[in-house]
Protein backbone atom coordinates (compact mmCIF):
# COMPACT_ATOMS: atom_id res chain seq x y z
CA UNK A 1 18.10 4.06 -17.94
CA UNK A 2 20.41 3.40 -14.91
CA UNK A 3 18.27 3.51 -12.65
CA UNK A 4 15.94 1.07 -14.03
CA UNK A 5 14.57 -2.08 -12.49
CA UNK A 6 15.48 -5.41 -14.36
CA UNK A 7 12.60 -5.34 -16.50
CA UNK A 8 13.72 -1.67 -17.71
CA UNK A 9 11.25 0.32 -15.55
CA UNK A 10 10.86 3.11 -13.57
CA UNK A 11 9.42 1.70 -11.28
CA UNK A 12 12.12 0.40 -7.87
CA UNK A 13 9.80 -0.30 -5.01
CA UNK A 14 6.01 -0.89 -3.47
CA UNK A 15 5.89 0.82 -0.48
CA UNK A 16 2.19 0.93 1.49
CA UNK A 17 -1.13 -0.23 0.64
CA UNK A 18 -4.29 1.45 1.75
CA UNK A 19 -7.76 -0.47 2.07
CA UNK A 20 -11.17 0.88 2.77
CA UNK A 21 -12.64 -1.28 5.77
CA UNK A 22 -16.02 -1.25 5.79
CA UNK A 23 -15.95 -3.87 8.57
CA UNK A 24 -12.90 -2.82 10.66
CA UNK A 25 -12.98 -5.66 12.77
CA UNK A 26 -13.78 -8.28 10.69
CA UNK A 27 -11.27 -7.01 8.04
CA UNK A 28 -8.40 -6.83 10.73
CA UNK A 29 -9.43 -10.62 11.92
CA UNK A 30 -9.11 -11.46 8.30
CA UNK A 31 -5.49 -10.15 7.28
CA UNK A 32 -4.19 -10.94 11.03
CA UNK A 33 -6.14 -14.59 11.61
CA UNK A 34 -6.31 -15.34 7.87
CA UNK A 35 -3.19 -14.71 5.97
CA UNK A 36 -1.02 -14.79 8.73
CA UNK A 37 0.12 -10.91 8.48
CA UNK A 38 1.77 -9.21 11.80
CA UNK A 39 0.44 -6.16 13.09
CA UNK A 40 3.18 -3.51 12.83
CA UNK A 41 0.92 -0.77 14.40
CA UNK A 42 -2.21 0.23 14.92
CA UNK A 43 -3.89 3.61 15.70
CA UNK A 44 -7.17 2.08 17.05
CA UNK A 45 -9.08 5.29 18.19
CA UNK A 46 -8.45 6.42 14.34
CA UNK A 47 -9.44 3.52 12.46
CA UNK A 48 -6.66 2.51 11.16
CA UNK A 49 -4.15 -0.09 11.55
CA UNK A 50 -1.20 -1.62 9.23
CA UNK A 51 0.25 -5.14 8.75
CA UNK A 52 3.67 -5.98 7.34
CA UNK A 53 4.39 -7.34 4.45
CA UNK A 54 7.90 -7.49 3.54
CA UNK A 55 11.27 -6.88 5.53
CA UNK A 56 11.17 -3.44 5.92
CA UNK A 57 8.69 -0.66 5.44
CA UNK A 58 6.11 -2.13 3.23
CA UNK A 59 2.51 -2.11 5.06
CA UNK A 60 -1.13 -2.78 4.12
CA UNK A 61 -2.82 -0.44 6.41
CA UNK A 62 -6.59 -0.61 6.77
CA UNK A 63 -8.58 2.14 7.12
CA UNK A 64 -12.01 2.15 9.19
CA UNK A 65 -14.57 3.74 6.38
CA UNK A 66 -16.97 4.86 9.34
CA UNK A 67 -13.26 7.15 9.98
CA UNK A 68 -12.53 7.87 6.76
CA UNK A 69 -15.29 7.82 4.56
CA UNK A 70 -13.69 9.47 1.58
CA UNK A 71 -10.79 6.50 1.80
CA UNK A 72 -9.98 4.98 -1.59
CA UNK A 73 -7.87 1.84 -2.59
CA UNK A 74 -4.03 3.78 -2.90
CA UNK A 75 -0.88 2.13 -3.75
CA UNK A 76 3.14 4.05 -2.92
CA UNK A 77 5.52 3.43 -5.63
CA UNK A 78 9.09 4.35 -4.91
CA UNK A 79 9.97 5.13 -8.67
CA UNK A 80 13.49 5.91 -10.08
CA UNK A 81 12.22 9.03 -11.91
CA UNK A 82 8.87 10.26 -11.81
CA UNK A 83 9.03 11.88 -14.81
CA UNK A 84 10.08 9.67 -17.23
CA UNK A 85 7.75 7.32 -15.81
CA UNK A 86 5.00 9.24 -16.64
CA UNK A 87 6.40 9.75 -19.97
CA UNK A 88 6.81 5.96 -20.01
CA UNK A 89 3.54 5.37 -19.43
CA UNK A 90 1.54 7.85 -21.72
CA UNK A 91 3.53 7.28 -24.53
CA UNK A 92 2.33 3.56 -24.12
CA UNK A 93 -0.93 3.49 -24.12
């Protein structure tokens, strides 16, 4: 696999992270006052806002459950090849 990371995965990148925020305000006061994290934008009126992690594109981005009440916990993976990723993974379990 040529494309694979250093531990001979797909997988090559994290890219965002989404969070339910069942507490918008509280949960932004925690990432921003808490850990430290930089907001890199924030869409206020939509309930959602996103904090960098990283150098470059990498986010977690909260998202205001009173907004979005369908949101669930989601994770972007760049990946080399989908495909034999998934093949990757179902053959190993």
């Amino acid at each position: 696999m040529e494309n694979a990371t250093e531990d001979n995965r797909q997988i090559k990148n994290y890219d965002n992270f989404f969070f339910p925020a069942e507490d918008y305000e509280q949960s932004k006061r925690f990432y921003r006052d808490v850990l430290g994290l930089k907001i890199k934008f924030e869409f206020a009126e939509q309930g959602m806002v996103a904090f960098a992690v990283g150098d470059e594109e990498p986010a977690i981005i909260l998202k205001d459950t009173k907004k979005f009440p369908d949101a669930k916990p989601c994770v972007w993976i760049e990946v080399a090849d989908v495909r034999a990723l998934y093949e990757e993974t179902k053959s190993s379990r």
